[in-house]
N, C-alpha and C. Protein backbone atom coordinates (compact mmCIF):
# COMPACT_ATOMS: atom_id res chain seq x y z
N UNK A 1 -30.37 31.14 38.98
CA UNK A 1 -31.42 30.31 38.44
C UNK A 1 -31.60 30.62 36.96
N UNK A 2 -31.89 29.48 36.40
CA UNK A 2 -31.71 29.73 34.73
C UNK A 2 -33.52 30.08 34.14
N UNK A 3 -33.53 30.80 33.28
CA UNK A 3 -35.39 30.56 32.61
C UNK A 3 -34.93 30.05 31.61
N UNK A 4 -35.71 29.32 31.34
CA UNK A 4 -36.29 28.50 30.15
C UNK A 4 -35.73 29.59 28.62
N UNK A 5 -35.61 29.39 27.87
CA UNK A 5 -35.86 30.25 26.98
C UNK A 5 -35.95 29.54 25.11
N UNK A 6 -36.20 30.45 24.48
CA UNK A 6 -36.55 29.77 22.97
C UNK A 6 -35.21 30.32 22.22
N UNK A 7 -34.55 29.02 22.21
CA UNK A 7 -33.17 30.55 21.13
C UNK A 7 -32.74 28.88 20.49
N UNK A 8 -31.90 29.21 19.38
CA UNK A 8 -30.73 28.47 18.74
C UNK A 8 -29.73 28.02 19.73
N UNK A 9 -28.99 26.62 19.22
CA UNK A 9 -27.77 26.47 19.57
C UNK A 9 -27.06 27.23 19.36
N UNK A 10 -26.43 27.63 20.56
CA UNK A 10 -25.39 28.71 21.02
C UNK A 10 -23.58 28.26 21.45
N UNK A 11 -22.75 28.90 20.53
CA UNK A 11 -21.41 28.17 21.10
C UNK A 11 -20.62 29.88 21.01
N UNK A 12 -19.63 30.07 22.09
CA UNK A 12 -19.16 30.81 21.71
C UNK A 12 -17.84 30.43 22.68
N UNK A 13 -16.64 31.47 21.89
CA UNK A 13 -15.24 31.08 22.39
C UNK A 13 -14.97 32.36 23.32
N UNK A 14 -14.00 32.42 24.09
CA UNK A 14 -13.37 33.10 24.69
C UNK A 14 -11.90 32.86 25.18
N UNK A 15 -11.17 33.87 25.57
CA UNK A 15 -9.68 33.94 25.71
C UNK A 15 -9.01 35.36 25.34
N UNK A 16 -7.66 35.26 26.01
CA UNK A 16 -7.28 36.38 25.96
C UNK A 16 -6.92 36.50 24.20
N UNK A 17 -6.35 37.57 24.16
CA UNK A 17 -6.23 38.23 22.54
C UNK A 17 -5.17 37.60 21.81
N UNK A 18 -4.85 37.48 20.47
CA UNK A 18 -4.36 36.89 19.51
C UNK A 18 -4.04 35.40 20.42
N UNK A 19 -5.72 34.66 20.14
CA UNK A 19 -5.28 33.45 20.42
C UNK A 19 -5.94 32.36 19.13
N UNK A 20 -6.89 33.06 18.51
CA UNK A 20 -7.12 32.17 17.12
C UNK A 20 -8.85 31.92 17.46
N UNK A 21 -9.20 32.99 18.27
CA UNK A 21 -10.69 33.18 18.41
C UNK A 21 -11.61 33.42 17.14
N UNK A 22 -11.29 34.78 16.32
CA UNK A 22 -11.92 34.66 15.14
C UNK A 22 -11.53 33.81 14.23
N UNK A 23 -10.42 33.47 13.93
CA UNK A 23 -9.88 32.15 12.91
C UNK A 23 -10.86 30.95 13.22
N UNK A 24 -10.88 30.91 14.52
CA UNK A 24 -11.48 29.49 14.48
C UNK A 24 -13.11 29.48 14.15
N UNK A 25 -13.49 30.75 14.77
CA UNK A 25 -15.03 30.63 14.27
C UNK A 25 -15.39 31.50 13.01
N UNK A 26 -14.56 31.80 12.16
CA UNK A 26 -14.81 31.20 10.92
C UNK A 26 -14.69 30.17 10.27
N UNK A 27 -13.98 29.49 10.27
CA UNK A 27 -13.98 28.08 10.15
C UNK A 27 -14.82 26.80 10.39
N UNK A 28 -15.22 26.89 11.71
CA UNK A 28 -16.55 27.03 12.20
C UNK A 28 -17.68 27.29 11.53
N UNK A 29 -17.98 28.37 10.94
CA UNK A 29 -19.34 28.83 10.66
C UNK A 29 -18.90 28.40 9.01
N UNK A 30 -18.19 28.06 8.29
CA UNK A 30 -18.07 27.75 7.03
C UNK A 30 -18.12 26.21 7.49
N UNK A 31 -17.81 25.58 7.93
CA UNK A 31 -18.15 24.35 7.63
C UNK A 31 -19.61 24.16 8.44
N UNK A 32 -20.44 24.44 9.14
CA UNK A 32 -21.90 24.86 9.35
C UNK A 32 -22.69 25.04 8.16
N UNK A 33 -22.35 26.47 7.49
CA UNK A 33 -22.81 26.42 6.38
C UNK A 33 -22.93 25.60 5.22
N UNK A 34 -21.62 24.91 5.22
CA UNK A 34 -21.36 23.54 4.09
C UNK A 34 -22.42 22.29 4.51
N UNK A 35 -23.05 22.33 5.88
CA UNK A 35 -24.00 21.62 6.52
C UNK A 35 -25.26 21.87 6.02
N UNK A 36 -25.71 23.30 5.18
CA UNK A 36 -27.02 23.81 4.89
C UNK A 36 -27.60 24.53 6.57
N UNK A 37 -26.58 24.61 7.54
CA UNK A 37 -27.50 25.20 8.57
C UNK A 37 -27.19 26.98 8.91
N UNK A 38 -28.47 27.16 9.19
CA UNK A 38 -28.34 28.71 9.21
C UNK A 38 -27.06 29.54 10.22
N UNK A 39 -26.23 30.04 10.27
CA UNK A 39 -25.43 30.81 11.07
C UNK A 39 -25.53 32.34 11.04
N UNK A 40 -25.46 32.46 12.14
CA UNK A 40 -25.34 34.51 13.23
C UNK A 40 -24.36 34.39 14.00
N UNK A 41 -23.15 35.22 13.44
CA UNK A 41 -22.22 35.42 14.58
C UNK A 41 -22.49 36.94 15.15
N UNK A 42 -21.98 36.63 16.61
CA UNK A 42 -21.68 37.92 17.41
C UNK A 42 -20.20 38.39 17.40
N UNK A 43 -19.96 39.48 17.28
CA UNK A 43 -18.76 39.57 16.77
C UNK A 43 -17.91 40.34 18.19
N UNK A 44 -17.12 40.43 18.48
CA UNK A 44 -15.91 40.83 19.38
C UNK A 44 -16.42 42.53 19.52
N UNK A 45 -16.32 43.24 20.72
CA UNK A 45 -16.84 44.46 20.31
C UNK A 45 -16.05 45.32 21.42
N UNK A 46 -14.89 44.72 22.08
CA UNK A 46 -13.68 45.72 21.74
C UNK A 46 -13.59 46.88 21.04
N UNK A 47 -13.19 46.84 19.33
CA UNK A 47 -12.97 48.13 18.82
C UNK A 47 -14.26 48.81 18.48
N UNK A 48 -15.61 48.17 18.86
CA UNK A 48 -16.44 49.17 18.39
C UNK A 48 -16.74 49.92 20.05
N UNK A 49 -16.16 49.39 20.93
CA UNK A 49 -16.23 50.48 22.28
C UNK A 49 -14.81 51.40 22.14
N UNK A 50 -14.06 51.03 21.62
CA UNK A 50 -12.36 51.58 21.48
C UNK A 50 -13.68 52.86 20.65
N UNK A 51 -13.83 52.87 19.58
CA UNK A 51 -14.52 53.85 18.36
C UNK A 51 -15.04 54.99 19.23
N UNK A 52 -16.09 54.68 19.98
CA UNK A 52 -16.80 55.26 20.84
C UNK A 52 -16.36 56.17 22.15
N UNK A 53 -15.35 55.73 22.00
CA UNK A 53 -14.42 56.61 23.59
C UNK A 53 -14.26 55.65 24.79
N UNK A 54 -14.28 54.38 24.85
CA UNK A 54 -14.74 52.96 26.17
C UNK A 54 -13.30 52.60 26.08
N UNK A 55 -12.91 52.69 27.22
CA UNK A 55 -11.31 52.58 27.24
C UNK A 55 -11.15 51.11 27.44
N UNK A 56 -10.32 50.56 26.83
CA UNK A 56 -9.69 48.82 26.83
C UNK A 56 -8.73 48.32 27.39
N UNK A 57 -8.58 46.97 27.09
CA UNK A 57 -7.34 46.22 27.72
C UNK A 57 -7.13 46.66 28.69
N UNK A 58 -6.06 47.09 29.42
CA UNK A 58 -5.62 47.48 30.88
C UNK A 58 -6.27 48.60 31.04
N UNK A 59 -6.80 49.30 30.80
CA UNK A 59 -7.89 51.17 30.77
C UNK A 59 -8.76 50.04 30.97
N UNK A 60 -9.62 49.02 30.80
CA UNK A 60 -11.25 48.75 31.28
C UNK A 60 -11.62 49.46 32.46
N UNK A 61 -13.01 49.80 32.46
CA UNK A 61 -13.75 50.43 33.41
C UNK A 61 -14.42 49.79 33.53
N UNK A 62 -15.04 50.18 34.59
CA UNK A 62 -16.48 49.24 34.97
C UNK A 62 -17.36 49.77 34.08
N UNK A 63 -17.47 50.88 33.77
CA UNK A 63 -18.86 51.65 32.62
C UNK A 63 -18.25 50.98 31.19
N UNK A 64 -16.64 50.34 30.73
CA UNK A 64 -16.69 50.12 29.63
C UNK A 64 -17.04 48.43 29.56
N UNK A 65 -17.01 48.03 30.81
CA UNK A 65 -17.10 46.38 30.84
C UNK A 65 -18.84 45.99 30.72
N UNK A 66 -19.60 47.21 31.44
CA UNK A 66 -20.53 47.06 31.67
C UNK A 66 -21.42 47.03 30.25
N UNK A 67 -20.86 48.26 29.65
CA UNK A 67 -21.27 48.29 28.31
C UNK A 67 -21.34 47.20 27.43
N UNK A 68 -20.06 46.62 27.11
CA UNK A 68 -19.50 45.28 26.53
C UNK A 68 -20.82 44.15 26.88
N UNK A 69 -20.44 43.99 28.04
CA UNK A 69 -21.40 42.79 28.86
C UNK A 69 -23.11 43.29 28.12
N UNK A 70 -23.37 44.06 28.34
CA UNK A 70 -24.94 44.60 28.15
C UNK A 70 -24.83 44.53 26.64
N UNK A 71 -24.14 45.23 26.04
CA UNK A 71 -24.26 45.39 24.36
C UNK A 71 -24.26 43.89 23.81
N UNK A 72 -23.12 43.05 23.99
CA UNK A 72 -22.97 41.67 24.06
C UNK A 72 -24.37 40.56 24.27
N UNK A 73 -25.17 40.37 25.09
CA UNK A 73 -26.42 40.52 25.26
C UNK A 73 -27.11 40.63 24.54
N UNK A 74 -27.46 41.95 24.20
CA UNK A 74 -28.18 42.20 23.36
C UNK A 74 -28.07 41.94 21.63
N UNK A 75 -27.17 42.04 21.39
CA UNK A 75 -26.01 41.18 20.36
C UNK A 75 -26.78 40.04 19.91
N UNK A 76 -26.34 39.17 20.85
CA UNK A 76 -26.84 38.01 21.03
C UNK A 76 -28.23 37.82 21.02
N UNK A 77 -29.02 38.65 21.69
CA UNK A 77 -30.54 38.40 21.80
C UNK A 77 -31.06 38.35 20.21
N UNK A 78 -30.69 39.26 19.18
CA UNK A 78 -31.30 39.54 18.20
C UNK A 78 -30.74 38.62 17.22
N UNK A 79 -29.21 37.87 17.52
CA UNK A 79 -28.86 37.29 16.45
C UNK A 79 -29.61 35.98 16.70
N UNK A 80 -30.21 35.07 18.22
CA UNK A 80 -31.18 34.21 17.98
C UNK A 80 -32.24 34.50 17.28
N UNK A 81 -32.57 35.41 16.75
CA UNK A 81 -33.95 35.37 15.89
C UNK A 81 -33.28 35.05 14.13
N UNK A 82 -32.29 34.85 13.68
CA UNK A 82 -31.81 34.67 12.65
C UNK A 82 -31.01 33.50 12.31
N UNK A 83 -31.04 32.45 12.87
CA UNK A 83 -30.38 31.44 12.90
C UNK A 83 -30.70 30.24 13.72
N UNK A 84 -29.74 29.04 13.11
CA UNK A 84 -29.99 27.48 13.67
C UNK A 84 -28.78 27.64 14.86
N UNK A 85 -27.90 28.34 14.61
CA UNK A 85 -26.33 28.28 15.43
C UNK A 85 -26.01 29.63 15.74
N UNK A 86 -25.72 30.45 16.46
CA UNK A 86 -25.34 31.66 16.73
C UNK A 86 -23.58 31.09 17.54
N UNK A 87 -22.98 31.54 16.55
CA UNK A 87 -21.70 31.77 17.12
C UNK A 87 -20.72 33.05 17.79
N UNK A 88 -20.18 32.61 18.94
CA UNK A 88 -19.95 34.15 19.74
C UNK A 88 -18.85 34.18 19.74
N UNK A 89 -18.10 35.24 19.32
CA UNK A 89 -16.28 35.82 19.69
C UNK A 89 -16.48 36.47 20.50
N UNK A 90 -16.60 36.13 21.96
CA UNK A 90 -16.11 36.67 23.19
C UNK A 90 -17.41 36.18 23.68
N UNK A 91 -17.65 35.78 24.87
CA UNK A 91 -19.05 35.12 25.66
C UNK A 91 -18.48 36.04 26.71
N UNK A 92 -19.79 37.03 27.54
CA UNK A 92 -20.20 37.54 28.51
C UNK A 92 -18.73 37.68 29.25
N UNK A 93 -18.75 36.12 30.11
CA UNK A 93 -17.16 36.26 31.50
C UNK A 93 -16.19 36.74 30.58
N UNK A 94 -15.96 36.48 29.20
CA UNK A 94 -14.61 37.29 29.15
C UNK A 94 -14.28 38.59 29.22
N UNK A 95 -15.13 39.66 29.31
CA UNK A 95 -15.27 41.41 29.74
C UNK A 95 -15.35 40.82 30.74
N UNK A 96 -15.74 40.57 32.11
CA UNK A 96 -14.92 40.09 33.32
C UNK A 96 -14.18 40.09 33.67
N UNK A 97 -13.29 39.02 32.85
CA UNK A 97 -12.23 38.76 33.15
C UNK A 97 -11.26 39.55 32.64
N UNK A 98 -11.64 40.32 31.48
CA UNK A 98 -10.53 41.48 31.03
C UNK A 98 -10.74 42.50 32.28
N UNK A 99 -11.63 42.88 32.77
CA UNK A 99 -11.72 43.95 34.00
C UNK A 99 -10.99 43.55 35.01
N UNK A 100 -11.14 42.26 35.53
CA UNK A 100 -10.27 41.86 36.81
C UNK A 100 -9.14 42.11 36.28
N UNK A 101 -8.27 41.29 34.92
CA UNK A 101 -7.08 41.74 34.71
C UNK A 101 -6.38 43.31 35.15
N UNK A 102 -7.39 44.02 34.07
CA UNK A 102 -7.16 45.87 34.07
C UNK A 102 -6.45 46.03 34.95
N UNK A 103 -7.89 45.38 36.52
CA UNK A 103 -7.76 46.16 37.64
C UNK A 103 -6.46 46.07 38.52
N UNK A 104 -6.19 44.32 38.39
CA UNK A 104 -4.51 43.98 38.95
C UNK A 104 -3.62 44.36 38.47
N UNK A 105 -3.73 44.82 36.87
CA UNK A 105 -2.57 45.29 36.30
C UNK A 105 -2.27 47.43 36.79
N UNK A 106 -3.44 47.67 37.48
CA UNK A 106 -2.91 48.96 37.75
C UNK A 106 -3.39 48.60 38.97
N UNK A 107 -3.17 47.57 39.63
CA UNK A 107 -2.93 47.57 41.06
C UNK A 107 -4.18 48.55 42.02
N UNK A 108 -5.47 47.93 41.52
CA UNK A 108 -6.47 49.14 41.96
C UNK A 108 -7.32 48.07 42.28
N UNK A 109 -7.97 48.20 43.90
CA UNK A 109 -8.98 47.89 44.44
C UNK A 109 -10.41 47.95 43.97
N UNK A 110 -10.99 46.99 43.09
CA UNK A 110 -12.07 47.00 42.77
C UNK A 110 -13.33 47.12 43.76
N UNK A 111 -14.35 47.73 43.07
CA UNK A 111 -15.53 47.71 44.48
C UNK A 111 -16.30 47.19 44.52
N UNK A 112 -16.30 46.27 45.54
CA UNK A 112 -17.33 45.04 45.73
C UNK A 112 -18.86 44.69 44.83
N UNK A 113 -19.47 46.28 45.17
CA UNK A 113 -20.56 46.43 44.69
C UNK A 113 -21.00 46.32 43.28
N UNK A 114 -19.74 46.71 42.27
CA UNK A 114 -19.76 46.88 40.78
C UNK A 114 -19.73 45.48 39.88
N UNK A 115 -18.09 44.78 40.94
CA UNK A 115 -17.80 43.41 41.02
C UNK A 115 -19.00 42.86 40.76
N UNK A 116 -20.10 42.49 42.25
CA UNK A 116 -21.00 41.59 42.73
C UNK A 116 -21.85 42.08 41.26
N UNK A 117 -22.19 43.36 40.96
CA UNK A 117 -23.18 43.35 39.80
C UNK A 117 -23.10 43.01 38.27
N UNK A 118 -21.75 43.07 38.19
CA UNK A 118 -21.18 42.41 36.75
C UNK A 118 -20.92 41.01 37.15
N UNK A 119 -21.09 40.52 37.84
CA UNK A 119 -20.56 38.78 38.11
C UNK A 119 -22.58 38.71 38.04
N UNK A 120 -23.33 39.03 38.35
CA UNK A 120 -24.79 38.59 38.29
C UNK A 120 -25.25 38.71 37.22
N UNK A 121 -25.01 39.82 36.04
CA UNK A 121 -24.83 39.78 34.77
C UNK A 121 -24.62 38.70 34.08
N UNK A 122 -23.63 38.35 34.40
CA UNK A 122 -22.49 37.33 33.57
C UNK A 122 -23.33 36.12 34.09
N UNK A 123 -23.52 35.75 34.97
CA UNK A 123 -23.87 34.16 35.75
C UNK A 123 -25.07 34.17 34.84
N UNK A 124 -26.09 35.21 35.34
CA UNK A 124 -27.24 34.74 34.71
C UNK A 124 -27.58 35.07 33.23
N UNK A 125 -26.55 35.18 31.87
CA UNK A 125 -26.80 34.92 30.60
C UNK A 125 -26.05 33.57 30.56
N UNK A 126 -24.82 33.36 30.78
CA UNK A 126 -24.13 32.56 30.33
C UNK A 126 -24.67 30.59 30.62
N UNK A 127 -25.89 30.57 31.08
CA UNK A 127 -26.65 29.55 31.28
C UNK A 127 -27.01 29.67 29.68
N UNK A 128 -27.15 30.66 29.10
CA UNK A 128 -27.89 30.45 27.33
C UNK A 128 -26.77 29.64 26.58
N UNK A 129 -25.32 29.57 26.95
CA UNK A 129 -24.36 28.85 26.35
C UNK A 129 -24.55 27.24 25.95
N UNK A 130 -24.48 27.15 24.90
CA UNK A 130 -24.74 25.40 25.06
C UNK A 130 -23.28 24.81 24.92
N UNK A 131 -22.14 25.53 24.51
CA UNK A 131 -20.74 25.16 24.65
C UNK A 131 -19.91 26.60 24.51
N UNK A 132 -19.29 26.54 25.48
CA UNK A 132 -18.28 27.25 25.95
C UNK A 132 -16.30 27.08 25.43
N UNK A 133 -16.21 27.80 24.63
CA UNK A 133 -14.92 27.05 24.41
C UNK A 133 -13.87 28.18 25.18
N UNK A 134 -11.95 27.80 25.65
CA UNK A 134 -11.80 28.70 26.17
C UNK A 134 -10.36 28.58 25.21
N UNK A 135 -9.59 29.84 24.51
CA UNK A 135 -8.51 29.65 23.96
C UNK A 135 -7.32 29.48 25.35
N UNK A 136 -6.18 28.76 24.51
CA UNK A 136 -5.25 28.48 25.50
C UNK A 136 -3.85 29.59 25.09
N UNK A 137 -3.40 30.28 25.70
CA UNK A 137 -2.31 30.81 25.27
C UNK A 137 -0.92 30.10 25.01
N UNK A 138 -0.37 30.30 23.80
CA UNK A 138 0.86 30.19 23.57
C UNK A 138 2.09 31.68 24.03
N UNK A 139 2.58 31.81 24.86
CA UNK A 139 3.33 32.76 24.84
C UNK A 139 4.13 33.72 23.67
N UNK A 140 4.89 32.61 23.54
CA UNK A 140 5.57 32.15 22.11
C UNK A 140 5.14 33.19 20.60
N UNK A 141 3.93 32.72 20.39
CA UNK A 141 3.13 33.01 19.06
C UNK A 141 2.79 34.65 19.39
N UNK A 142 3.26 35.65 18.48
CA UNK A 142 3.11 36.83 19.15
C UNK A 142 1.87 37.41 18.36
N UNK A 143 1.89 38.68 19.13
CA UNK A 143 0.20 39.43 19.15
C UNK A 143 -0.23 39.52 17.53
N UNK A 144 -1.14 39.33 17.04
CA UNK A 144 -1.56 39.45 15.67
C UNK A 144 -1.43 40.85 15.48
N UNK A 145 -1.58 41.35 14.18
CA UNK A 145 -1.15 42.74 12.98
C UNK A 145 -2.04 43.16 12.73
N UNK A 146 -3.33 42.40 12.54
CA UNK A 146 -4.58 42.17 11.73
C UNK A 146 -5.71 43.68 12.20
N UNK A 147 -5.66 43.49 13.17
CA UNK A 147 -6.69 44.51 13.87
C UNK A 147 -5.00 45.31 15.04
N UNK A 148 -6.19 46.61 15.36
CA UNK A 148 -5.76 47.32 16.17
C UNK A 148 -5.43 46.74 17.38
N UNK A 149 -4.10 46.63 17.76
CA UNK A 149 -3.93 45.50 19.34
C UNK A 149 -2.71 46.34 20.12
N UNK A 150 -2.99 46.13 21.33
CA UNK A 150 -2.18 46.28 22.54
C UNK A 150 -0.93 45.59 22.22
N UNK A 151 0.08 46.14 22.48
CA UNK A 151 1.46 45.28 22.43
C UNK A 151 2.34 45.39 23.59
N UNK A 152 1.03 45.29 24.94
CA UNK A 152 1.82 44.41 25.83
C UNK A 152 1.59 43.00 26.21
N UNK A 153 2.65 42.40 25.90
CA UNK A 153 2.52 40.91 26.45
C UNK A 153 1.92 40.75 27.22
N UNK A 154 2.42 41.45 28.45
CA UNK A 154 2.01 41.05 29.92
C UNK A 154 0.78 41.35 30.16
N UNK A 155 0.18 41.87 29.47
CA UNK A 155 -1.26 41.93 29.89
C UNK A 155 -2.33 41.12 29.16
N UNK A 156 -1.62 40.32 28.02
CA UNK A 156 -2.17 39.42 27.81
C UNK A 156 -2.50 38.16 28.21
N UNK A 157 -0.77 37.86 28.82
CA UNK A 157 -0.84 36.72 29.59
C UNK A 157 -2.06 37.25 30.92
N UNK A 158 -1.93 38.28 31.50
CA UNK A 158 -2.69 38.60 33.05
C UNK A 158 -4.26 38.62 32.78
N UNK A 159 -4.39 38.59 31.19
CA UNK A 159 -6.22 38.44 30.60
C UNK A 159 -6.39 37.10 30.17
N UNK A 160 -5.11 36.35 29.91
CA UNK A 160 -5.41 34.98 30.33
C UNK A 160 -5.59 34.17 31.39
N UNK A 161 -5.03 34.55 32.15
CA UNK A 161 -5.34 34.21 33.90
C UNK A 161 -6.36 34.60 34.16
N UNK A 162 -7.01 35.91 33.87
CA UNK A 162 -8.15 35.96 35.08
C UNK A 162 -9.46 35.50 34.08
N UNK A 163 -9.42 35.56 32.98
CA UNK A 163 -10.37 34.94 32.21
C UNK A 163 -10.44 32.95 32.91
N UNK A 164 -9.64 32.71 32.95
CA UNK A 164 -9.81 31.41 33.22
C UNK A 164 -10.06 31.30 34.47
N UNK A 165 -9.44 32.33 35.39
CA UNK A 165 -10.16 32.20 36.91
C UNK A 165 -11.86 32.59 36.90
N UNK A 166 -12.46 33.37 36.46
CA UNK A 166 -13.53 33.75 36.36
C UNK A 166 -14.50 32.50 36.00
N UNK A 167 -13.61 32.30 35.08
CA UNK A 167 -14.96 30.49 34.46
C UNK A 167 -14.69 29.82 35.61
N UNK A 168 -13.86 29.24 36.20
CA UNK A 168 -13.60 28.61 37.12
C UNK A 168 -14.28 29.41 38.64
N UNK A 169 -14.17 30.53 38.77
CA UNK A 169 -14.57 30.52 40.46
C UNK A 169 -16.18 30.95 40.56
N UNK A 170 -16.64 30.98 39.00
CA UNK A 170 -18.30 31.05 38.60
C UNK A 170 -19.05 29.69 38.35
N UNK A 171 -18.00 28.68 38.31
CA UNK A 171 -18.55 27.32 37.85
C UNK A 171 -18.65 27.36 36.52
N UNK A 172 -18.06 27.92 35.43
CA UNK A 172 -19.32 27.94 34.48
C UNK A 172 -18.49 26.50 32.83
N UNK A 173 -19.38 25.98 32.85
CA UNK A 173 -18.55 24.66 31.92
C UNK A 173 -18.44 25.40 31.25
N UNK A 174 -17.04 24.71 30.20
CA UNK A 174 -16.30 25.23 29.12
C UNK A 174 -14.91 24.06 28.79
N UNK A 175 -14.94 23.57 27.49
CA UNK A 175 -14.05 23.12 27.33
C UNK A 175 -12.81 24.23 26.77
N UNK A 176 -11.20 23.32 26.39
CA UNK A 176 -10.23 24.16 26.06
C UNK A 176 -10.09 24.34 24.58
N UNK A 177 -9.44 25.19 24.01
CA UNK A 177 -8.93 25.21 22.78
C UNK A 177 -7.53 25.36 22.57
N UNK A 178 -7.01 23.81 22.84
CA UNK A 178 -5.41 24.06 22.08
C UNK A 178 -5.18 24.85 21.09
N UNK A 179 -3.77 25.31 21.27
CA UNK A 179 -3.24 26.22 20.11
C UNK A 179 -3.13 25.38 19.26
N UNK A 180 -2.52 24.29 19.63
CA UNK A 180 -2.60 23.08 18.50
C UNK A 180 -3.45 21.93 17.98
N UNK A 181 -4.73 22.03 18.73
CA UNK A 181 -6.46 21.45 18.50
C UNK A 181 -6.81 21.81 17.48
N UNK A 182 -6.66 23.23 16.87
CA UNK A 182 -8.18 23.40 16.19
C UNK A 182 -8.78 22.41 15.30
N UNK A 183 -7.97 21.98 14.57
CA UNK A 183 -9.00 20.39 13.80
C UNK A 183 -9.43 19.55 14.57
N UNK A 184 -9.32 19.45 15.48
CA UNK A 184 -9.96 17.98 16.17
C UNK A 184 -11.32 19.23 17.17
N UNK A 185 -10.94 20.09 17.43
CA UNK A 185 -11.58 21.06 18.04
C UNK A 185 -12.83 21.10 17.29
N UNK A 186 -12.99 21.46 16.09
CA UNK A 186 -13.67 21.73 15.25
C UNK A 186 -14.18 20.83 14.63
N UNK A 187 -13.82 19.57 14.38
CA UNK A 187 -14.72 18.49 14.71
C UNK A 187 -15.75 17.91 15.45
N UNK A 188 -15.39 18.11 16.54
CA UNK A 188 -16.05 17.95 17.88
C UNK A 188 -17.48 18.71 17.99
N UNK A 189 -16.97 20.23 17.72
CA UNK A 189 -17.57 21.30 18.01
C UNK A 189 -18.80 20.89 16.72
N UNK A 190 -18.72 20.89 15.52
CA UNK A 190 -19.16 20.36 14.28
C UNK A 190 -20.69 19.34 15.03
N UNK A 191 -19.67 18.37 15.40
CA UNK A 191 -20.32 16.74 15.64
C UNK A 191 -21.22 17.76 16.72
N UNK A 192 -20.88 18.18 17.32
CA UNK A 192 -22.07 18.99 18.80
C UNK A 192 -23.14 19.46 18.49
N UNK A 193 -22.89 20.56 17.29
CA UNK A 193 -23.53 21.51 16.94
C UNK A 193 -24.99 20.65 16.11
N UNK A 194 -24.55 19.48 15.18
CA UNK A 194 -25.31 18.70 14.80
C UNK A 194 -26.14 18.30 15.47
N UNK A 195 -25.51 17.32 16.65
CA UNK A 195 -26.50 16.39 17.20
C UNK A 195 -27.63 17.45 17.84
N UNK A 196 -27.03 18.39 18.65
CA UNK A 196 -27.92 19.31 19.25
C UNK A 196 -29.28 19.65 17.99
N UNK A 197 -28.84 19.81 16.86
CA UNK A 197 -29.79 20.39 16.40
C UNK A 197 -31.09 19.33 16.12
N UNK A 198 -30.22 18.28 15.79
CA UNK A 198 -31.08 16.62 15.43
C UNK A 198 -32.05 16.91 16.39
N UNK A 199 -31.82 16.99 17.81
CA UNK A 199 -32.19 16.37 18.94
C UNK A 199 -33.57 17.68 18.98
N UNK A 200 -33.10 19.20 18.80
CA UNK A 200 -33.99 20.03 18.88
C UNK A 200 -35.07 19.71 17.95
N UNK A 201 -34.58 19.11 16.51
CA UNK A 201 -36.02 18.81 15.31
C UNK A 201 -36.97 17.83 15.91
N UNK A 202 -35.84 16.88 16.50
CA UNK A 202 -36.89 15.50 16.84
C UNK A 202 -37.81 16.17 17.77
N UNK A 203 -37.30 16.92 18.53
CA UNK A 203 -38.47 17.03 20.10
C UNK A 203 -39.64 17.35 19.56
């Protein structure tokens, strides 16, 4: 069940890694700004749990997913007090769905109980989403240089699968992000972000 709540239009992307998540929402938030409207991004927080000792990619734990998910949250809670648009690199299900990956990729029986409590987490923020975007993997296009990254394939592709199973077996809307969309993507997303806000002044 969703509450009511007072926040900004909210969009944030998700997908497995080097798929053009931060590229795109900068791009994003610069043409926002070229709009005169206020922007808060939440930023990816991966390497600031990597910093801390929170083991990643295929190492996720439930104490490092949990963290993510909760810190993420809270992230978010404070960047609605600073903005018309809060834009998110990584929304809630995707630490999810990197955990389910982890867990198939070392072939380890997750426990129901941890599962059921990080899926109640996740269900009940991700109603604050007003668009959901999900990157699409290119195989092909290999892992970015840019930041500190995993260089196994295969576990990228296996954090693209379960990320997309997760939106899917949670219900939770989300459109796609072609590798080869982002302009028309970002149009769209643009034209959204607007009307939503029109619609919030008029009320």
């Amino acid at each position: 069940m969703s509450v009511p709540v007072d926040r900004p239009v909210t969009i944030a992307v998700l997908g497995t890694h080097s798929t053009g998540k931060s590229t795109f929402l900068a791009r994003l938030a610069h043409a926002l700004r070229l709009e005169d409207i206020q922007v808060a991004t939440v930023a990816d927080l991966a390497e600031q749990a990597q910093r801390i000792g929170l083991p990643i990619l295929f190492n996720h734990t439930f104490t490092s997913t949990l963290w993510i998910i909760t810190r993420g949250i809270s992230n978010e809670l404070e960047a609605w007090l600073h903005a018309d648009v809060v834009l998110i690199d990584r929304a809630v299900p995707d630490a999810l769905g990197y955990y389910r990956a982890a867990l198939a990729y070392r072939n380890e029986v997750p426990d129901p109980a941890a599962v059921a409590y990080l899926e109640s987490l996740v269900e009940a923020h991700s109603s604050n989403y007003d668009l959901m975007l999900r990157t699409t993997l290119d195989p092909a296009i290999p892992l970015g240089d840019n930041k500190t990254r995993d260089s196994n394939s295969d576990f990228r592709v296996l954090a693209d699968h379960y990320v997309n199973r997760v939106l899917h077996e949670m219900r939770l809307p989300h459109e796609l992000l072609p590798v080869d969309g982002h302009d028309q993507a970002l149009a769209r997303v643009l034209a959204f972000a607007t009307a939503r806000l029109s619609g919030l002044n008029t009320s």
